[in-house]
PDB file of N, CA and C in Angstrom:
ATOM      1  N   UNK A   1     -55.711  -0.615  -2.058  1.00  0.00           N
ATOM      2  CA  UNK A   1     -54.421  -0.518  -2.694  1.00  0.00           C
ATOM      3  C   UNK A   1     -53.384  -1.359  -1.976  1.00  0.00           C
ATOM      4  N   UNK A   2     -53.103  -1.170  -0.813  1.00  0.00           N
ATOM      5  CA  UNK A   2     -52.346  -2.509  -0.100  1.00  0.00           C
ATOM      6  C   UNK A   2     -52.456  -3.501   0.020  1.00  0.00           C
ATOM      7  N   UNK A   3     -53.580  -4.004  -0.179  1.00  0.00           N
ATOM      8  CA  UNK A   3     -53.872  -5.300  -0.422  1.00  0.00           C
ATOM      9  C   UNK A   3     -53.403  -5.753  -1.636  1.00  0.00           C
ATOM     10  N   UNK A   4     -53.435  -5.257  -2.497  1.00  0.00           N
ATOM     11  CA  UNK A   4     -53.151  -5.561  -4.183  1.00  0.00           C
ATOM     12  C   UNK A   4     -51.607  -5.538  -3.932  1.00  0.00           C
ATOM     13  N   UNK A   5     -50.578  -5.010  -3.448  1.00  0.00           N
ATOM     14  CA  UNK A   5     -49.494  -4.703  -3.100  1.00  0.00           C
ATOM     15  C   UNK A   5     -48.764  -5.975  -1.952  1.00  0.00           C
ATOM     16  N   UNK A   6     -49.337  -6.423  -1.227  1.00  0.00           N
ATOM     17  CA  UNK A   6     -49.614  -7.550  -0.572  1.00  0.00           C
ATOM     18  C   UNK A   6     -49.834  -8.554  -1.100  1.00  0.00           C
ATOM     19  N   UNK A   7     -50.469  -8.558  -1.709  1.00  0.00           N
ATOM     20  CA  UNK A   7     -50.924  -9.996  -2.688  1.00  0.00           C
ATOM     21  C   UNK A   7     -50.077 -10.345  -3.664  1.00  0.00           C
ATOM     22  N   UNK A   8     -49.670  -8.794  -4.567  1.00  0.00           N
ATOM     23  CA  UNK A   8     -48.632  -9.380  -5.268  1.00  0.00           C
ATOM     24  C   UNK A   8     -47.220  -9.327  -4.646  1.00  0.00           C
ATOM     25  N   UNK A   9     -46.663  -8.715  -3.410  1.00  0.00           N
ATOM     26  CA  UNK A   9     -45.171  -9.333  -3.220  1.00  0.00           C
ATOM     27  C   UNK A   9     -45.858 -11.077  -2.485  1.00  0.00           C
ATOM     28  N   UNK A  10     -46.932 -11.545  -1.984  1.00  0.00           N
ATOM     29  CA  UNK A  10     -46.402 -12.605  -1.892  1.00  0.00           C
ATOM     30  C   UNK A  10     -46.724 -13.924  -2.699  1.00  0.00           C
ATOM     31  N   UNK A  11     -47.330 -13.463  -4.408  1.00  0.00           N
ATOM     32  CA  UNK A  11     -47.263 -13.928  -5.018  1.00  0.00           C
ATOM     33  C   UNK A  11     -45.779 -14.450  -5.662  1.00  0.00           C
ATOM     34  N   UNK A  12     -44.897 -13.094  -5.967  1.00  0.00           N
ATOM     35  CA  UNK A  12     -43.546 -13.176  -5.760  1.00  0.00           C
ATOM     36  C   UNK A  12     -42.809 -14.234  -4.849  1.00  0.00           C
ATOM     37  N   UNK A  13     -43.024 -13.877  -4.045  1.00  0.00           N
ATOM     38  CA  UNK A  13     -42.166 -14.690  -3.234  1.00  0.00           C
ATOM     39  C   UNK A  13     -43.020 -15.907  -2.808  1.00  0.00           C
ATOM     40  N   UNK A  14     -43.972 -16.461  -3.293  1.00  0.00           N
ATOM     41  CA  UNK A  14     -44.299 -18.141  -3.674  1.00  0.00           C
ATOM     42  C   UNK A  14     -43.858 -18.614  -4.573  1.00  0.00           C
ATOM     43  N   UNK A  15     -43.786 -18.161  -5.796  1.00  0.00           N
ATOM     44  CA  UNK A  15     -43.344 -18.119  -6.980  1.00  0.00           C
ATOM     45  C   UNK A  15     -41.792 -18.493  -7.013  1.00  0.00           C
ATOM     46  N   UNK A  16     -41.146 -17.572  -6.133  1.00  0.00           N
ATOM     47  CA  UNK A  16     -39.421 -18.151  -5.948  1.00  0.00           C
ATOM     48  C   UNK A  16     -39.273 -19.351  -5.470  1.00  0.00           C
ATOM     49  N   UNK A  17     -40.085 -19.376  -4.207  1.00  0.00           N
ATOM     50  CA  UNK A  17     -40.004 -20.594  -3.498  1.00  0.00           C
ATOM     51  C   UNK A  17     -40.406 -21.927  -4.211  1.00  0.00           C
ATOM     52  N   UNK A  18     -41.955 -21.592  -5.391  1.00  0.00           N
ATOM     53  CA  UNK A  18     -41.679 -23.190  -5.916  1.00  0.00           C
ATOM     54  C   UNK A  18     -40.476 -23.380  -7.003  1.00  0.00           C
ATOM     55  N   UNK A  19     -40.008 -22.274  -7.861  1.00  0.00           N
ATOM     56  CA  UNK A  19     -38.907 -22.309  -8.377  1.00  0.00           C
ATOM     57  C   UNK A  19     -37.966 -23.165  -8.081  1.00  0.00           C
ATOM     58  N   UNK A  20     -37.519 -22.072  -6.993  1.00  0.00           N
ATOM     59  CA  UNK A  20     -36.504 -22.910  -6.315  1.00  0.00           C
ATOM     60  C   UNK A  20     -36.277 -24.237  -5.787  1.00  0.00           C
ATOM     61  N   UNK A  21     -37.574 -24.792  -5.488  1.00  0.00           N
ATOM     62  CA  UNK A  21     -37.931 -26.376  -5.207  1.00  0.00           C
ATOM     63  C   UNK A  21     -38.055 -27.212  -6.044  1.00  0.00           C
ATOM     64  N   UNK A  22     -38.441 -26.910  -7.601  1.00  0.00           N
ATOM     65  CA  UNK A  22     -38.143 -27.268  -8.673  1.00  0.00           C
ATOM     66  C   UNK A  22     -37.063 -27.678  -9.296  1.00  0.00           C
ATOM     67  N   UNK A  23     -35.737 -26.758  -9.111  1.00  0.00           N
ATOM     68  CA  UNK A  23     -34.822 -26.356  -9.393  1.00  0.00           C
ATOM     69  C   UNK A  23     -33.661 -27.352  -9.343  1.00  0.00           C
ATOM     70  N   UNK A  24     -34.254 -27.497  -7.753  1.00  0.00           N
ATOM     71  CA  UNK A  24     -33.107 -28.238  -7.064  1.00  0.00           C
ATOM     72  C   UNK A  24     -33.597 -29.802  -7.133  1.00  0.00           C
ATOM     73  N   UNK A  25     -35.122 -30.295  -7.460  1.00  0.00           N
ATOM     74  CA  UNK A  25     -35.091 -31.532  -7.411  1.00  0.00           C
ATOM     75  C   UNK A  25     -35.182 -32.107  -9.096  1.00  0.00           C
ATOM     76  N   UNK A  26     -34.981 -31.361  -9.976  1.00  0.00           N
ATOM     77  CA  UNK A  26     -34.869 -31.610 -11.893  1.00  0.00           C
ATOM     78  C   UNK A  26     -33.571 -31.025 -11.658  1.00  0.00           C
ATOM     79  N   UNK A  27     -32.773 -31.067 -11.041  1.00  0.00           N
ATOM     80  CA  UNK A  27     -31.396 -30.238 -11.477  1.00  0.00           C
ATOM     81  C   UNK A  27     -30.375 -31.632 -12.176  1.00  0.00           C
ATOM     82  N   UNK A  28     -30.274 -31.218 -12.704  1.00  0.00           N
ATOM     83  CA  UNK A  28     -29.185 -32.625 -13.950  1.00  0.00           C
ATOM     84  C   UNK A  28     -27.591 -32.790 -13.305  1.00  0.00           C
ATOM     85  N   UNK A  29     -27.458 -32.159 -12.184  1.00  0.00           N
ATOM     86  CA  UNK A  29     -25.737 -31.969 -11.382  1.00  0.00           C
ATOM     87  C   UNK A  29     -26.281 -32.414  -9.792  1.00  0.00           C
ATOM     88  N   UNK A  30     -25.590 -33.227  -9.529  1.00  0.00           N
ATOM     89  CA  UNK A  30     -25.332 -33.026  -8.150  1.00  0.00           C
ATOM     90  C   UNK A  30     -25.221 -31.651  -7.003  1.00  0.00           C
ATOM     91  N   UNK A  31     -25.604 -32.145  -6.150  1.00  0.00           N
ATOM     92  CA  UNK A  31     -25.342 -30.739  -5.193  1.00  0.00           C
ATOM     93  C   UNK A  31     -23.571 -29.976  -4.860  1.00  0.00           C
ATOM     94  N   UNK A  32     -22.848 -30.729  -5.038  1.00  0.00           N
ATOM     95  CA  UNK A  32     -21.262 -30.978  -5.191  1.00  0.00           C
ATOM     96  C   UNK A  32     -20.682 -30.340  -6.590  1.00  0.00           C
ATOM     97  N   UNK A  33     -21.726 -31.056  -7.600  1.00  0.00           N
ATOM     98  CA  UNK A  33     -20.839 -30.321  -9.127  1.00  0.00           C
ATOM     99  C   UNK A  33     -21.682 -28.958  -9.090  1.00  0.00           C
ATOM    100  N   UNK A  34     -22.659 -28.681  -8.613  1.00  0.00           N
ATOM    101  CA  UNK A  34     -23.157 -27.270  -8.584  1.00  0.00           C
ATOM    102  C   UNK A  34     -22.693 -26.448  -8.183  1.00  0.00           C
ATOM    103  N   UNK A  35     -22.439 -26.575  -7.229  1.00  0.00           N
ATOM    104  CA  UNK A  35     -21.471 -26.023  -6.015  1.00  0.00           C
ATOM    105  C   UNK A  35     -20.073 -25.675  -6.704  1.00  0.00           C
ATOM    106  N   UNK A  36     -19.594 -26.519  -7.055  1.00  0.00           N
ATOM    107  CA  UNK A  36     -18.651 -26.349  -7.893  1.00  0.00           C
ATOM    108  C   UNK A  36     -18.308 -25.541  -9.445  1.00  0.00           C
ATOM    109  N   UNK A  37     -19.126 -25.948  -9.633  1.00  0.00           N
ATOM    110  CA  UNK A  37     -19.574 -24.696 -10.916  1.00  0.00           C
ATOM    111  C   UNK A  37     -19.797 -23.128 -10.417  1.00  0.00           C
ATOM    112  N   UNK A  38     -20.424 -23.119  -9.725  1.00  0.00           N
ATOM    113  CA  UNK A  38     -20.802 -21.783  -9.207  1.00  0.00           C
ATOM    114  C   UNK A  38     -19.274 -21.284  -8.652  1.00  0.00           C
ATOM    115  N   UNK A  39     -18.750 -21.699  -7.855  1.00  0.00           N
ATOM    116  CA  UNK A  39     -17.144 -21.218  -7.215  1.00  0.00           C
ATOM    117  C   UNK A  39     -16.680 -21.188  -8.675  1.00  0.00           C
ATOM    118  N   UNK A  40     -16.319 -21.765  -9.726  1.00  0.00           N
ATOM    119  CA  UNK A  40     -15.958 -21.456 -10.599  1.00  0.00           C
ATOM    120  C   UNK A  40     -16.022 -20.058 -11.194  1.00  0.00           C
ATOM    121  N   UNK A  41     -17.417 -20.538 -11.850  1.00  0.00           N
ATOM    122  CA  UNK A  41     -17.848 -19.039 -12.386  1.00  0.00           C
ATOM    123  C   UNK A  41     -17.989 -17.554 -11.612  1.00  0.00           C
ATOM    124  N   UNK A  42     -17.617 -18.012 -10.203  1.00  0.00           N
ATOM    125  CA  UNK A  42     -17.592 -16.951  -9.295  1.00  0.00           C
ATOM    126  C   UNK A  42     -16.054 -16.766  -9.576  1.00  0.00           C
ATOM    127  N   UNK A  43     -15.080 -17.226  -9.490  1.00  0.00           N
ATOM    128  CA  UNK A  43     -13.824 -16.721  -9.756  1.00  0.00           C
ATOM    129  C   UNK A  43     -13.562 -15.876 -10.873  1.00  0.00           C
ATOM    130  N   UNK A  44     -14.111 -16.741 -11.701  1.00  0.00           N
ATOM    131  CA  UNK A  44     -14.080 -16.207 -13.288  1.00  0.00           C
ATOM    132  C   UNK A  44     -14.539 -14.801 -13.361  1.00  0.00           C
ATOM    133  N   UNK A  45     -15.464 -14.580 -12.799  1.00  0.00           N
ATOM    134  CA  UNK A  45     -16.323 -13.371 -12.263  1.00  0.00           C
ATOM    135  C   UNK A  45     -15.645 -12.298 -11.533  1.00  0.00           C
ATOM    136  N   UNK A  46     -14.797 -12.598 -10.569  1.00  0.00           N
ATOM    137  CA  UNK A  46     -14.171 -12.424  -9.768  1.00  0.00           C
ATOM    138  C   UNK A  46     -12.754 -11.730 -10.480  1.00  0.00           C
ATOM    139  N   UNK A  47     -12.232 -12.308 -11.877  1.00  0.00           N
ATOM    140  CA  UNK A  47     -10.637 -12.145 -11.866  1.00  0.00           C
ATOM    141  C   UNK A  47     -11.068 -10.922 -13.282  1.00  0.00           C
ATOM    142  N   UNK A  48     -12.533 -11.233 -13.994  1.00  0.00           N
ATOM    143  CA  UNK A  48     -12.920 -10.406 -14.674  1.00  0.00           C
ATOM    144  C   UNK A  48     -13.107  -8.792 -14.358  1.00  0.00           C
ATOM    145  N   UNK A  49     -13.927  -8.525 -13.107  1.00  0.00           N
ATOM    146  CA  UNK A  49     -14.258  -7.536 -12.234  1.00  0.00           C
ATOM    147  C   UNK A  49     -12.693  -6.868 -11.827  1.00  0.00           C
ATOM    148  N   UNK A  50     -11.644  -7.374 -11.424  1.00  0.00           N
ATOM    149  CA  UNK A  50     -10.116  -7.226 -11.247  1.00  0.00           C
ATOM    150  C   UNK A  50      -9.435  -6.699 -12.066  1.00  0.00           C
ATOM    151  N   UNK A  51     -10.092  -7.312 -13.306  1.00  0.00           N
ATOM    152  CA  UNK A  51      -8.843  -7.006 -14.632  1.00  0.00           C
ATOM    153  C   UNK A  51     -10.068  -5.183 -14.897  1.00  0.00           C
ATOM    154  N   UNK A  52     -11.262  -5.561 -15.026  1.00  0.00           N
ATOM    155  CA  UNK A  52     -11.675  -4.509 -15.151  1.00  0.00           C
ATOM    156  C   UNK A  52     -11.462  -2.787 -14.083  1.00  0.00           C
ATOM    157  N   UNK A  53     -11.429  -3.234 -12.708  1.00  0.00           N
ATOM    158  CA  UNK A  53     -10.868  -2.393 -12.160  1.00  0.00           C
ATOM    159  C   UNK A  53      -9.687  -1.447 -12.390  1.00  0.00           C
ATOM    160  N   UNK A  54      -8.853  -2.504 -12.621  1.00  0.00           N
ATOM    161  CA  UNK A  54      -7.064  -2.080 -13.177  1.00  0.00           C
ATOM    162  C   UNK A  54      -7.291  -1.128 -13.959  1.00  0.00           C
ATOM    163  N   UNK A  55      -8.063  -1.589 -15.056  1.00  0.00           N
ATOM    164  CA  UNK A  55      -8.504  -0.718 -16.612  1.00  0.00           C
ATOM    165  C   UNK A  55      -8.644   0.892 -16.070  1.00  0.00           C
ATOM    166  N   UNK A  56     -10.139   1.006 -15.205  1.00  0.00           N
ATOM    167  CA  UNK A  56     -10.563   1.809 -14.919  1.00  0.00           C
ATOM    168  C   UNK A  56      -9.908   2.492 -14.112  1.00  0.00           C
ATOM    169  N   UNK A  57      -8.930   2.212 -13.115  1.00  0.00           N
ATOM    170  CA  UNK A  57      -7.882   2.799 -12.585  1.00  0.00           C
ATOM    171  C   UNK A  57      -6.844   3.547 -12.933  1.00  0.00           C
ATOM    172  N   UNK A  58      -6.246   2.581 -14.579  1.00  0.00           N
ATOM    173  CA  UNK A  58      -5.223   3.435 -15.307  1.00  0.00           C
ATOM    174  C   UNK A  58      -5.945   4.578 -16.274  1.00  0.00           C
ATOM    175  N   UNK A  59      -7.270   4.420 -16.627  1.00  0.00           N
ATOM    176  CA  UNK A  59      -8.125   5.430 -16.954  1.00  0.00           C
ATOM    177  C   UNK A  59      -8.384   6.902 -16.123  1.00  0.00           C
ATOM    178  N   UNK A  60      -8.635   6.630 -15.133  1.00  0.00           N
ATOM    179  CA  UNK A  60      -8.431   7.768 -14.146  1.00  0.00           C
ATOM    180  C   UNK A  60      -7.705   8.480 -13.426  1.00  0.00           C
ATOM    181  N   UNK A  61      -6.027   7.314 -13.558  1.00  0.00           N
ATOM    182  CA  UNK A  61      -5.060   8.415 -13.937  1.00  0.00           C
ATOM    183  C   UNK A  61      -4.403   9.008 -14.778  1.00  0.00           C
ATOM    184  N   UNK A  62      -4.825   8.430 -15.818  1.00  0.00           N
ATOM    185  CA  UNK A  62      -4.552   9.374 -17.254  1.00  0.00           C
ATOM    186  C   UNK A  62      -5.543  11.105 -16.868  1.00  0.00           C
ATOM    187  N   UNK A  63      -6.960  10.397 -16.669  1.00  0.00           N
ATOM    188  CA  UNK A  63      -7.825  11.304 -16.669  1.00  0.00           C
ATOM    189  C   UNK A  63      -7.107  12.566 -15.613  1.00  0.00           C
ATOM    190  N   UNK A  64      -6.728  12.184 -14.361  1.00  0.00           N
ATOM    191  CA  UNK A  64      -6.115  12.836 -13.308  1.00  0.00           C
ATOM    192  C   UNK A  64      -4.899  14.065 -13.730  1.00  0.00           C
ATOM    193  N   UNK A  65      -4.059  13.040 -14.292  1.00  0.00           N
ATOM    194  CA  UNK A  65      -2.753  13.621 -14.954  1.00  0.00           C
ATOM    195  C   UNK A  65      -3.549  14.914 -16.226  1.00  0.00           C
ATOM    196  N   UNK A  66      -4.144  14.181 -16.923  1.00  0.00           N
ATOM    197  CA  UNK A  66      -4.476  15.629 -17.919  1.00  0.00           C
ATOM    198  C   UNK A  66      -5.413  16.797 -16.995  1.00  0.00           C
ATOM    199  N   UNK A  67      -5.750  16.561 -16.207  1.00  0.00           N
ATOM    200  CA  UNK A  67      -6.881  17.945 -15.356  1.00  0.00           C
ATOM    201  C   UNK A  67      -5.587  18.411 -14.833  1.00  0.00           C
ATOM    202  N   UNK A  68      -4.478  17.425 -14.127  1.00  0.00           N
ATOM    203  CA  UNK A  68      -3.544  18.498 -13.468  1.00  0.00           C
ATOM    204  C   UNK A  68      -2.499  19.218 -14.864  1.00  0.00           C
ATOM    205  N   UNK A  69      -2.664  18.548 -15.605  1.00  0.00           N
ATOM    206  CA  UNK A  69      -1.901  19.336 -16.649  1.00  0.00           C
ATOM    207  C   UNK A  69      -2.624  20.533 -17.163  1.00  0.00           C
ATOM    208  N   UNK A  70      -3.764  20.758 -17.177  1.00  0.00           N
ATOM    209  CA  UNK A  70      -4.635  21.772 -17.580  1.00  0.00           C
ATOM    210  C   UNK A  70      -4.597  22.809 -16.259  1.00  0.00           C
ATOM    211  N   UNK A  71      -4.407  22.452 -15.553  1.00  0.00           N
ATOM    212  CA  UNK A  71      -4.546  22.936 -14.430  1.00  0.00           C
ATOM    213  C   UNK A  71      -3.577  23.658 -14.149  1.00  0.00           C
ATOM    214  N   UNK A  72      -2.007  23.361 -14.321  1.00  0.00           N
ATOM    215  CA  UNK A  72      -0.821  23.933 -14.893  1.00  0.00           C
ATOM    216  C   UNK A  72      -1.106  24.758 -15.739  1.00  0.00           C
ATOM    217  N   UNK A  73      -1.373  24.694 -17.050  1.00  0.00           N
ATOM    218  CA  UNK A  73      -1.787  25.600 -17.859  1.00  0.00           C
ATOM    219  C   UNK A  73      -2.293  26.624 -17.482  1.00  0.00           C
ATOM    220  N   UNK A  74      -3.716  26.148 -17.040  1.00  0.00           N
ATOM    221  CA  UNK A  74      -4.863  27.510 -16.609  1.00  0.00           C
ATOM    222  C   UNK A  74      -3.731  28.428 -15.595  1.00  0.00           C
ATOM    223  N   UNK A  75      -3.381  28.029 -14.641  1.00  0.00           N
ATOM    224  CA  UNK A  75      -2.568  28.971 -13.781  1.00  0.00           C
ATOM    225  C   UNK A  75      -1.259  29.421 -14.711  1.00  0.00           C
ATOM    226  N   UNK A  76      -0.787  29.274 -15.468  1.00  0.00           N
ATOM    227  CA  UNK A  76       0.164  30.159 -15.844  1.00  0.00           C
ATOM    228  C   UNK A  76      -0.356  31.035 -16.801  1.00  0.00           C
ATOM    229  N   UNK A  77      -1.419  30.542 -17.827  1.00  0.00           N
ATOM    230  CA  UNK A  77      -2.058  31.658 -18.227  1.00  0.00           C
ATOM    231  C   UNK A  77      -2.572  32.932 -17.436  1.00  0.00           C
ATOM    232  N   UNK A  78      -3.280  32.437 -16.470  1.00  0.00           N
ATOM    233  CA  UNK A  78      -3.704  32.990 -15.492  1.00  0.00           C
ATOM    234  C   UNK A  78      -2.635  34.438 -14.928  1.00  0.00           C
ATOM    235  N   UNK A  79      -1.760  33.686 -14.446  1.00  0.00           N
ATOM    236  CA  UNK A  79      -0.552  34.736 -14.106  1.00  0.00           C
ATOM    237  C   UNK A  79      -0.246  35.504 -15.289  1.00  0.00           C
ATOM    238  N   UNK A  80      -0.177  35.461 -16.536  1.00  0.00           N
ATOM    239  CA  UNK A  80       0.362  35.949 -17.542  1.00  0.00           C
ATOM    240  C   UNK A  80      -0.355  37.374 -18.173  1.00  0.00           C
ATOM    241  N   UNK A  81      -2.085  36.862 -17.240  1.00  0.00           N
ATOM    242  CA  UNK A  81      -2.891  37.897 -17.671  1.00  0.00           C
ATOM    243  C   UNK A  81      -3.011  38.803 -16.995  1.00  0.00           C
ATOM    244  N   UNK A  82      -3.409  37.801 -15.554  1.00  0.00           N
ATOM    245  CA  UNK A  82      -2.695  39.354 -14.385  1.00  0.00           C
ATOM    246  C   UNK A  82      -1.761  39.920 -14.309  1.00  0.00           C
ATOM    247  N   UNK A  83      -0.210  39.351 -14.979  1.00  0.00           N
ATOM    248  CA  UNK A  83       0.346  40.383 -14.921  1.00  0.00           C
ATOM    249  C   UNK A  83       0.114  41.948 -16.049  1.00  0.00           C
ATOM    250  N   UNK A  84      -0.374  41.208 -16.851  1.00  0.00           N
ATOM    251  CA  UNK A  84      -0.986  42.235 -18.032  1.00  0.00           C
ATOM    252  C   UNK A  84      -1.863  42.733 -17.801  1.00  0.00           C
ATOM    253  N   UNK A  85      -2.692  42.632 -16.207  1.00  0.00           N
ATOM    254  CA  UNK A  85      -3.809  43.476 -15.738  1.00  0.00           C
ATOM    255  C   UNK A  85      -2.960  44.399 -15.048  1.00  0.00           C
ATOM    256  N   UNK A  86      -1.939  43.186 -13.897  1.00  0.00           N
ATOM    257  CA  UNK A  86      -1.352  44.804 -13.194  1.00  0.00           C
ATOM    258  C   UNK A  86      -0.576  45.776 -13.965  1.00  0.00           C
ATOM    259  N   UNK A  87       0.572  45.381 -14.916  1.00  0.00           N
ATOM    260  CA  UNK A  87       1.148  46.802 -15.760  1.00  0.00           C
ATOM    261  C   UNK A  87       0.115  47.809 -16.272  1.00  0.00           C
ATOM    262  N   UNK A  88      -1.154  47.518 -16.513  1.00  0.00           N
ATOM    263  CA  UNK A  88      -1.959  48.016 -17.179  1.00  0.00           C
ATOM    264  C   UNK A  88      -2.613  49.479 -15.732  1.00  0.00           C
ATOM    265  N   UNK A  89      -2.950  48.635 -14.750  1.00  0.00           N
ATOM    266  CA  UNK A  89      -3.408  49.302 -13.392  1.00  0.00           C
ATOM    267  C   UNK A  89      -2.262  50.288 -13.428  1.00  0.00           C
ATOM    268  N   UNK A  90      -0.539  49.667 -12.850  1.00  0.00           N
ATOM    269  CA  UNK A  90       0.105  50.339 -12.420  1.00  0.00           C
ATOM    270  C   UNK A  90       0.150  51.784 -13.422  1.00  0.00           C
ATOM    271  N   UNK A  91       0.130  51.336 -14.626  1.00  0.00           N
ATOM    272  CA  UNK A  91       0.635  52.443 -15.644  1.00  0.00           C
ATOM    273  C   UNK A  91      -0.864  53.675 -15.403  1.00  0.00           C
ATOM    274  N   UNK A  92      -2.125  53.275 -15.376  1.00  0.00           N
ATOM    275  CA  UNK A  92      -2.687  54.315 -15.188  1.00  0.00           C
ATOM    276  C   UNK A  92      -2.664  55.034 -13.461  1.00  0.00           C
ATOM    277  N   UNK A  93      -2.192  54.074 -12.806  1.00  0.00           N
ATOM    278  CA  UNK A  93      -2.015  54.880 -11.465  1.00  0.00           C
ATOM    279  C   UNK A  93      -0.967  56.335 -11.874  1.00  0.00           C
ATOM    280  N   UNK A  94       0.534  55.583 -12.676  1.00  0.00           N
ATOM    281  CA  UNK A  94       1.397  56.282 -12.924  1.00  0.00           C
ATOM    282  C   UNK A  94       0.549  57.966 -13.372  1.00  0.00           C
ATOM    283  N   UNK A  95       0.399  57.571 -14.661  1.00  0.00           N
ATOM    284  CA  UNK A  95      -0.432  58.805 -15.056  1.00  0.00           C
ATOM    285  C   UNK A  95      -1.488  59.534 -14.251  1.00  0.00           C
ATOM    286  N   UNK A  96      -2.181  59.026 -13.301  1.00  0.00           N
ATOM    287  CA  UNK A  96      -2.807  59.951 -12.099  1.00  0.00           C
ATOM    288  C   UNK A  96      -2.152  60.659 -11.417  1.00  0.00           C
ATOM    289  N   UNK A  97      -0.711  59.923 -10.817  1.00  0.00           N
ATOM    290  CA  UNK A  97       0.112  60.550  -9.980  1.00  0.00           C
ATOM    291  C   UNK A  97       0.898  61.229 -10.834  1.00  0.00           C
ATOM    292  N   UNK A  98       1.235  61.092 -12.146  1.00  0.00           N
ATOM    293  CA  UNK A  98       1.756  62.570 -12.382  1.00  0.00           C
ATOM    294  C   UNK A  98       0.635  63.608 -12.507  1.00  0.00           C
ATOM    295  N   UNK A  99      -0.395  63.638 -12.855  1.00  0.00           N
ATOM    296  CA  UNK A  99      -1.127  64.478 -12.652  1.00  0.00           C
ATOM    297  C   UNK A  99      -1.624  64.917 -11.455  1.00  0.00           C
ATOM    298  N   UNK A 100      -1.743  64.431 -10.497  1.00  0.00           N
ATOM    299  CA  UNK A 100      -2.189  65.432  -9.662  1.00  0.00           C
ATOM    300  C   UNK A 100      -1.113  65.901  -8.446  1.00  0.00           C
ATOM    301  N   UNK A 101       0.461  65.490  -9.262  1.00  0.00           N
ATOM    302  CA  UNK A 101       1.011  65.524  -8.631  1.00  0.00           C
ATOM    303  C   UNK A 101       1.479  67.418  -8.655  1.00  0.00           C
ATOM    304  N   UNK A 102       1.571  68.094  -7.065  1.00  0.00           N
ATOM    305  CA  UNK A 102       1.791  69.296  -7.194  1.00  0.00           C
ATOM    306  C   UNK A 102       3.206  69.856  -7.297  1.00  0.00           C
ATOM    307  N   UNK A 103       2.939  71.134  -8.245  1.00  0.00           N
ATOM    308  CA  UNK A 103       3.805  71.289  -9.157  1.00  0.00           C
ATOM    309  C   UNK A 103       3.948  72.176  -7.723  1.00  0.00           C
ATOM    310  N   UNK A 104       5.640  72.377  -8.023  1.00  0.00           N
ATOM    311  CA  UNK A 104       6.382  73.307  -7.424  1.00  0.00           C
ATOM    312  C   UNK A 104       5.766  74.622  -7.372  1.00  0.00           C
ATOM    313  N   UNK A 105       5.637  75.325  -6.081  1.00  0.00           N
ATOM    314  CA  UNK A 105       5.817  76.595  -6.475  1.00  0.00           C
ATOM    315  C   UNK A 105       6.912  77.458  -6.312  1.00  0.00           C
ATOM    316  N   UNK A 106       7.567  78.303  -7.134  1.00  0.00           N
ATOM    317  CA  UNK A 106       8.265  78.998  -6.320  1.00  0.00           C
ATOM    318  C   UNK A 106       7.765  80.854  -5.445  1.00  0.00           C
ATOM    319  N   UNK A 107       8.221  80.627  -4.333  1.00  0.00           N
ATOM    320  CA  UNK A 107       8.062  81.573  -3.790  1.00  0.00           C
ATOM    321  C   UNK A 107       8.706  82.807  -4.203  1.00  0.00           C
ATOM    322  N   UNK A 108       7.758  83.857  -3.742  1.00  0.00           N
ATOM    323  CA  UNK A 108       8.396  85.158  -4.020  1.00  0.00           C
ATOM    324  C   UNK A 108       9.196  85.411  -2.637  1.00  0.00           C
ATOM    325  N   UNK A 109      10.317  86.072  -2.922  1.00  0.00           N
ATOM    326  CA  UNK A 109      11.090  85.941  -1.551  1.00  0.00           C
ATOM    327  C   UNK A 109      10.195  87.717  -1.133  1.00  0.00           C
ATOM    328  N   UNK A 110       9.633  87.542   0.229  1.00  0.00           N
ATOM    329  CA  UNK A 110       8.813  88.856   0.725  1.00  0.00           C
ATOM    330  C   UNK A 110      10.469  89.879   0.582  1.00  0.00           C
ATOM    331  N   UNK A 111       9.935  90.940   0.688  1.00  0.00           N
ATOM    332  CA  UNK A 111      11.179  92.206   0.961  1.00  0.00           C
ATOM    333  C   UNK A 111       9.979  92.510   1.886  1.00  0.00           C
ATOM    334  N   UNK A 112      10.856  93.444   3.332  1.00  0.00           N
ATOM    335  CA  UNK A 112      10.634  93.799   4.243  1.00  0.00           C
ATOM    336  C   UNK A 112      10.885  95.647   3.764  1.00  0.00           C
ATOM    337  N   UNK A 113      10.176  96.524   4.471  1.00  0.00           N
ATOM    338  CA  UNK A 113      10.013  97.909   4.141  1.00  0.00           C
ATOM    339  C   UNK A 113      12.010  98.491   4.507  1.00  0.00           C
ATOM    340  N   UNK A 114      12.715  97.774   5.088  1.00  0.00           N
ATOM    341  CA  UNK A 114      13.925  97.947   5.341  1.00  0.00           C
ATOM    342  C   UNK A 114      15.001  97.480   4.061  1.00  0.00           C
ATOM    343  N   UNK A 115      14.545  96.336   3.677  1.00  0.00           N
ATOM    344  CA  UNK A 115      15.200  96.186   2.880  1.00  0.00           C
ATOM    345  C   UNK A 115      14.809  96.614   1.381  1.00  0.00           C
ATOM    346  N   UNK A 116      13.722  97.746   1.108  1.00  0.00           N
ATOM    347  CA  UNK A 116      13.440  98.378  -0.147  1.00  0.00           C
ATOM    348  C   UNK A 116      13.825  99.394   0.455  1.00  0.00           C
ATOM    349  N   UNK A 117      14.377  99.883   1.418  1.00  0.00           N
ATOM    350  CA  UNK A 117      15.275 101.247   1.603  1.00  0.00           C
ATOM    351  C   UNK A 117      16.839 101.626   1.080  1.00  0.00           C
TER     352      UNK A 117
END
């Protein structure tokens, strides 16, 4: 199996190499206008990739701005419900504590054997 794996990367990479030797001696441009072409189309490349960045930048703060706007949202909903959880808590606490709240008693005032005389 490595051998087959071996054989073919350096089939590959003979393959580039006569390419490339090909390339450069049928090439219809000078080594200068090539050169030159390429810096070209590398700019071009270059101011394309730029303009595309920008894009994707003002995209992701749109994107940014609406999560924090939702995000606003969710939390005031949020609060709006807890508070409609706590009145809800407090009010049945209320009703526990009046219930088990103890009722007055009143005392019988004792009489002493002196004072039923």
């Amino acid at each position: 199996m490595a051998s087959n794996n071996d054989n073919l990367l350096t089939g590959f990479l003979l393959g580039g190499i006569v390419g490339l030797s090909l390339g450069i001696l049928f090439a219809p441009k000078s080594g200068k206008e090539t050169r030159d072409g390429l810096l070209e189309e590398g700019d071009d490349i270059l101011e394309k990739a730029k303009k595309e960045l920008e894009t994707v930048k003002k995209e992701l703060n749109d994107i940014r701005s609406k999560i924090n706007e939702t995000i606003a949202r969710a939390k005031h909903t949020m609060t709006a419900e807890e508070q409609e959880y706590e009145d809800a808590v407090n009010s049945l606490e209320e009703d526990e504590v009046e219930e088990e709240a103890p009722k007055k008693r009143t005392r019988k005032k004792r009489t002493t054997k002196k004072e039923e005389a």
